[in-house]
N, C-alpha and C. Protein backbone atom coordinates (compact mmCIF):
# COMPACT_ATOMS: atom_id res chain seq x y z
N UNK A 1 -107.40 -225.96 -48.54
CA UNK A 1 -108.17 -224.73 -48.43
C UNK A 1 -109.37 -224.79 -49.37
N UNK A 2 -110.43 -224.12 -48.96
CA UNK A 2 -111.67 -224.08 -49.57
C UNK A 2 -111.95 -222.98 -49.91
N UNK A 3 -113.08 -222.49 -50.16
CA UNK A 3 -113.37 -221.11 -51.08
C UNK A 3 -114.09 -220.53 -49.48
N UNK A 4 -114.45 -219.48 -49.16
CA UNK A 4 -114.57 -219.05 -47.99
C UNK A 4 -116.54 -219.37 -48.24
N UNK A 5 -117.09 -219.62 -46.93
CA UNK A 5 -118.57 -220.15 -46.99
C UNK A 5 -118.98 -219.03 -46.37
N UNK A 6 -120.28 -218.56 -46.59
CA UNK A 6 -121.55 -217.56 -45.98
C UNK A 6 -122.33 -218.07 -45.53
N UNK A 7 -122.43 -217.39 -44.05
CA UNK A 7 -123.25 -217.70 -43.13
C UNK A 7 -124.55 -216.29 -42.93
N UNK A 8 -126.20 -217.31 -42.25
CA UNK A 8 -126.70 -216.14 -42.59
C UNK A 8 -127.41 -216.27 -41.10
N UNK A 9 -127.44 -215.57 -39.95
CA UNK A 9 -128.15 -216.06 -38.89
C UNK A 9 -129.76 -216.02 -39.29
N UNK A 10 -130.76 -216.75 -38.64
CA UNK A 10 -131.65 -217.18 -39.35
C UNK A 10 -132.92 -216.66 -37.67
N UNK A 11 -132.04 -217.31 -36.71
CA UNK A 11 -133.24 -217.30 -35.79
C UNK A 11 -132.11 -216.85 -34.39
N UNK A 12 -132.26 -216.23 -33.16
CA UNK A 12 -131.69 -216.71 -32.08
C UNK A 12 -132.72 -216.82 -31.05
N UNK A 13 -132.51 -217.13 -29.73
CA UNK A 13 -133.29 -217.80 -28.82
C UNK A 13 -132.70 -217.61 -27.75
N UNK A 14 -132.39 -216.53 -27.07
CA UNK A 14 -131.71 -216.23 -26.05
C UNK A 14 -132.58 -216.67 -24.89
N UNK A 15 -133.84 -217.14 -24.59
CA UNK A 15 -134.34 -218.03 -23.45
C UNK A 15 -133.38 -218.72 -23.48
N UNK A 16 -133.91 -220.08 -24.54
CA UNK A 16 -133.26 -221.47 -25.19
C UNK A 16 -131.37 -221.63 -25.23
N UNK A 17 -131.11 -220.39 -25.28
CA UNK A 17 -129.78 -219.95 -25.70
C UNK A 17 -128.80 -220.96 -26.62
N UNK A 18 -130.34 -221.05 -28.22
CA UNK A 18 -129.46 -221.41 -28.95
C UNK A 18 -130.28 -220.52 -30.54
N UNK A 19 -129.50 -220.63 -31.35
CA UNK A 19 -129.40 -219.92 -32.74
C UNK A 19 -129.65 -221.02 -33.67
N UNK A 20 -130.41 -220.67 -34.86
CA UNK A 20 -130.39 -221.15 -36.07
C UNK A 20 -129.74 -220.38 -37.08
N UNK A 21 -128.84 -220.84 -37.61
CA UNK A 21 -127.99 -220.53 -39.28
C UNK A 21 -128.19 -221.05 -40.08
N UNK A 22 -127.43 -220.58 -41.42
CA UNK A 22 -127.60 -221.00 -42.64
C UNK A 22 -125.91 -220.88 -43.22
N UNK A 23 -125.81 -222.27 -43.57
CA UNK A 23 -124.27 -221.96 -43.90
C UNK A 23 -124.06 -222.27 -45.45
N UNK A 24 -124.11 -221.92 -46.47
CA UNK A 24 -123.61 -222.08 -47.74
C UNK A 24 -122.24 -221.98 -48.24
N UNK A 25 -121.73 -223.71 -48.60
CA UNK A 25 -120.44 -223.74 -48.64
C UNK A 25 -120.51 -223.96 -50.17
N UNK A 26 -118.93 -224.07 -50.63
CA UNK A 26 -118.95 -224.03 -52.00
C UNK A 26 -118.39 -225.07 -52.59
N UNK A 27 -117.74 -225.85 -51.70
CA UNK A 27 -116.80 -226.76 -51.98
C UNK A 27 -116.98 -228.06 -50.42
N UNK A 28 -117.41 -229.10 -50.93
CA UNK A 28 -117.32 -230.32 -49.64
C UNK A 28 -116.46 -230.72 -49.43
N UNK A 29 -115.92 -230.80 -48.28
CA UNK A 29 -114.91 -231.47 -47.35
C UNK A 29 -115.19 -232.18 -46.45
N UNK A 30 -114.92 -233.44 -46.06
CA UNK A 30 -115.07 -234.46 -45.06
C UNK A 30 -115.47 -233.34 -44.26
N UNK A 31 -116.50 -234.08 -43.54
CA UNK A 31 -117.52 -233.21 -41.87
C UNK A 31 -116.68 -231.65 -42.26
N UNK A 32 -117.03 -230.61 -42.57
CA UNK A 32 -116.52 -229.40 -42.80
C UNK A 32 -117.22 -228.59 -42.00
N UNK A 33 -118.84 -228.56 -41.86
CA UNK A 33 -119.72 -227.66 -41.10
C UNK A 33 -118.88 -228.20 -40.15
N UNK A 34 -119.31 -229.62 -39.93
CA UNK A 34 -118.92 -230.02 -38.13
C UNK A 34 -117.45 -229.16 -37.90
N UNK A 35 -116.82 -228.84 -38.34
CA UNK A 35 -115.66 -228.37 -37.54
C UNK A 35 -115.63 -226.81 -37.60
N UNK A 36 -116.09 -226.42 -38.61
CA UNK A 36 -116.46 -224.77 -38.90
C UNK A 36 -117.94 -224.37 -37.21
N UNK A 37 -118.50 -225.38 -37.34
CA UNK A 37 -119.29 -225.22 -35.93
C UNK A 37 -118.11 -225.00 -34.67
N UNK A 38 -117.59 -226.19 -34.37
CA UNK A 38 -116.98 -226.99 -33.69
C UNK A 38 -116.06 -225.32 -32.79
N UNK A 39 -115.48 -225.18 -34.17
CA UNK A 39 -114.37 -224.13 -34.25
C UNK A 39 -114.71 -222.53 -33.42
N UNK A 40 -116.32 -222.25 -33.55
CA UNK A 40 -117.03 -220.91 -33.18
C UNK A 40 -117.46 -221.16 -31.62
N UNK A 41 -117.63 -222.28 -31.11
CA UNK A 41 -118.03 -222.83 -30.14
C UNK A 41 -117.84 -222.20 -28.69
C-alpha cells in the first residue's frame, strides 16, 4: 500500500474524447500510474 495520490483534471476534449491529468504520487512503485490509469479505464 501507498499513501493515496491526487489527481487534478487539467484539460478534456470531448471532440477528441480524450483528457489531460495531473497525477501526484507520493511514493514510487513499479509502473504505478500505468495501472492506477489502467484501473479507471
Amino acid at each position: 500500500m501507498t499513501r493515496p495520490a491526487s489527481v487534478k483534471i487539467l484539460k478534456i476534449d470531448k471532440e477528441k474524447n480524450i483528457s489531460r491529468i495531473e497525477i501526484t504520487i507520493h511514493e514510487g512503485k513499479n509502473r504505478q500510474i500505468r495501472r492506477m490509469c489502467e484501473a479507471v479505464r
